[in-house]
Protein backbone atom coordinates (compact mmCIF):
# COMPACT_ATOMS: atom_id res chain seq x y z
CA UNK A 1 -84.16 -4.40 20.40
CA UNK A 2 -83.05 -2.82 17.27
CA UNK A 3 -79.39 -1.93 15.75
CA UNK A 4 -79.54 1.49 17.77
CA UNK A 5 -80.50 0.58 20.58
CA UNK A 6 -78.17 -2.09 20.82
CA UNK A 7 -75.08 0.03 20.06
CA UNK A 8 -76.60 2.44 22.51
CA UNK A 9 -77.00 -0.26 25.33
CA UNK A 10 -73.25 -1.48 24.37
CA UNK A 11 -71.80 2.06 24.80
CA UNK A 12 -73.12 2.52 27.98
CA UNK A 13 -72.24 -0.59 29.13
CA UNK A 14 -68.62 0.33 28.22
CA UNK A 15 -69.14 3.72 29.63
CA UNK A 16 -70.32 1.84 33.01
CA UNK A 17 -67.54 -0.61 32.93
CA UNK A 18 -64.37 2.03 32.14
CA UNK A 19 -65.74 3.96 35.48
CA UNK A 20 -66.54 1.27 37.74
CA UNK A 21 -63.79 -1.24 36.78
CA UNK A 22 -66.65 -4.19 36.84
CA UNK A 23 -66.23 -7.07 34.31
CA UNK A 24 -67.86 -6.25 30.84
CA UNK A 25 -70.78 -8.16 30.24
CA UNK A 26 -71.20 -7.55 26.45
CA UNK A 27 -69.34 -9.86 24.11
CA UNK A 28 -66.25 -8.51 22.06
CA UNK A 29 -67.45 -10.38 18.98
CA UNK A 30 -70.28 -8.64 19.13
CA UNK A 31 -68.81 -5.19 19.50
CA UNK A 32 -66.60 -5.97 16.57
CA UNK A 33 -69.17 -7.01 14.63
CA UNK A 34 -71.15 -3.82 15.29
CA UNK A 35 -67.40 -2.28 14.53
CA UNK A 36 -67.07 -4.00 10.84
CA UNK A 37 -71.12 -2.77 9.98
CA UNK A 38 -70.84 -0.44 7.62
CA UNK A 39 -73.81 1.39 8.30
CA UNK A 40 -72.10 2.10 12.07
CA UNK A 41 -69.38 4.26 11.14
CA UNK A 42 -69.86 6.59 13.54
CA UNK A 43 -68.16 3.91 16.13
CA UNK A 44 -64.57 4.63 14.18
CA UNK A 45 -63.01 7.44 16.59
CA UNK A 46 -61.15 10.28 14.83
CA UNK A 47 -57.68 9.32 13.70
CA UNK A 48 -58.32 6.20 13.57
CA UNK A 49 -58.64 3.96 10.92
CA UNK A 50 -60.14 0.40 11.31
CA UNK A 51 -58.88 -2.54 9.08
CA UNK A 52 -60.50 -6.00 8.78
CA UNK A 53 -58.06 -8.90 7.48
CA UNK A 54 -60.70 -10.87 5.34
CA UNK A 55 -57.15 -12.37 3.15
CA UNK A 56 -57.78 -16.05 4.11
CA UNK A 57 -54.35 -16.13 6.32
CA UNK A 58 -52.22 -13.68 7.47
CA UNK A 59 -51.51 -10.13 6.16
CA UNK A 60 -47.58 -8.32 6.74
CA UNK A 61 -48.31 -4.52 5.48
CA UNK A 62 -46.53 -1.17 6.40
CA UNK A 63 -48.51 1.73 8.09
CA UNK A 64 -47.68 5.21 8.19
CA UNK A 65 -49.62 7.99 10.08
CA UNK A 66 -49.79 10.97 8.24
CA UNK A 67 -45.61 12.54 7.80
CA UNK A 68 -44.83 9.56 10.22
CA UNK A 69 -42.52 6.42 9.84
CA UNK A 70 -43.61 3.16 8.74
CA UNK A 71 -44.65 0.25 11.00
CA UNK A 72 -44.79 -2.81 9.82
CA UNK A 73 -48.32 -4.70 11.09
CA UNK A 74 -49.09 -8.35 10.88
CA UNK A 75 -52.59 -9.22 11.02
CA UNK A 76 -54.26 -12.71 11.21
CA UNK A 77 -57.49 -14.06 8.95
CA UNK A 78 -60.50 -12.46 9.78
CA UNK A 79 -58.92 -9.91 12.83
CA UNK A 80 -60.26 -6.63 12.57
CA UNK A 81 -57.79 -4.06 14.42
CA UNK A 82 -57.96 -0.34 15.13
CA UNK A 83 -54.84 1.93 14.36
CA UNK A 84 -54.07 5.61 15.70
CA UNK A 85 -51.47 7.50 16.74
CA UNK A 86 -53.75 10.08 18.27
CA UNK A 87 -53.56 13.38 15.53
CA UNK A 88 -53.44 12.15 12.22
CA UNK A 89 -56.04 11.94 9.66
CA UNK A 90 -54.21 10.12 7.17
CA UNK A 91 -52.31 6.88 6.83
CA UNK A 92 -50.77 5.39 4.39
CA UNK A 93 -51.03 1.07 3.90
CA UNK A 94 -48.42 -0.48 1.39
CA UNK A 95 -49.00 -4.34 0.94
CA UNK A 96 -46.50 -6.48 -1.22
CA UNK A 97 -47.59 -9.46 -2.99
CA UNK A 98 -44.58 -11.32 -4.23
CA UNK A 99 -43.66 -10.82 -7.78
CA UNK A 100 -46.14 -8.30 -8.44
CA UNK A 101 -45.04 -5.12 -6.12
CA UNK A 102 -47.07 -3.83 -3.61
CA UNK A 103 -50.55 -1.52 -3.21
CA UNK A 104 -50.04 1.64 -1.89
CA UNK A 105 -53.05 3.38 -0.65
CA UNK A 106 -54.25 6.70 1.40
CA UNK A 107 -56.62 6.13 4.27
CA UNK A 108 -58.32 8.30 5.83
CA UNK A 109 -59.47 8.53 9.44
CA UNK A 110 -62.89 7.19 10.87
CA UNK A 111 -63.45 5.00 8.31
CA UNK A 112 -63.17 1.40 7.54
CA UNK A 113 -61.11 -1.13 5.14
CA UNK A 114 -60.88 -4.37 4.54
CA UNK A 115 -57.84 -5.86 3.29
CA UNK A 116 -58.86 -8.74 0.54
CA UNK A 117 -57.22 -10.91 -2.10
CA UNK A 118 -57.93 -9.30 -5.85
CA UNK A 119 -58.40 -12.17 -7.44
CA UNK A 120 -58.24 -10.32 -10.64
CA UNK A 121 -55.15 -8.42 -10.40
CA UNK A 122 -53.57 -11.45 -8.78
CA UNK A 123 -52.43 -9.00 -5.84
CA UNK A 124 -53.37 -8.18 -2.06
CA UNK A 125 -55.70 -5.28 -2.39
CA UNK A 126 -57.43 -3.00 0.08
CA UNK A 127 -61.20 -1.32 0.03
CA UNK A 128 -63.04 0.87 2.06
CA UNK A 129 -66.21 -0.39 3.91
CA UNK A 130 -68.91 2.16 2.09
CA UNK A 131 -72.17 3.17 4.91
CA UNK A 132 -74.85 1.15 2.64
């Protein structure tokens, strides 16, 4: 079975499941694997943005939908998260890293980033998973 078809089998499985209320036989690792591949973007639903926490520990950030308020997330090592509030198409992630200020970045809907340590700037950084 190849990438398609397994997303495709995987979505109707979840279709199946949401209107039958039977147990979900397909893995959530797996899903959220097939969530973090690039080359799947299409999974992302509109305003949303996905972010994967590949820091080593855990990641405290702010996260502001587009003209909303700040929320302050924490994240643990390797946990890949979806945020939305349902209308916006842009958010807004500011992560500090002690004595050297914080990143401050635009995101934009159905897409995906990955929150990382720059080891050359010596700061928490954040990049967006590019379709390959």
């Amino acid at each position: 079975m190849n990438q398609t078809e397994k997303i495709l089998s995987a979505a109707a499985t979840v279709v199946a499941v949401a209107a039958t209320g039977a147990a979900c036989p397909v893995m959530s690792a797996e899903i959220m694997t097939m969530l973090v591949d690039p080359e799947l973007s299409y999974l992302v639903p509109p305003e949303t943005v996905l972010i994967h926490n590949a820091t080593g520990g855990e990641i405290v950030f702010s996260l502001a939908p587009q003209g909303g308020e700040a929320a302050q997330q924490r994240m643990r090592d390797g946990e890949i998260r979806q945020f939305s509030d349902g209308v916006s198409i842009t958010y807004v992630i500011e992560i500090p890293t002690a004595g050297r200020g914080a990143v401050r970045y635009r995101l934009r809907a159905e897409k995906r980033y990955q929150v990382f340590w720059n080891a050359t700037a010596q700061k928490w950084d954040v990049v967006e998973l590019e379709p390959r």
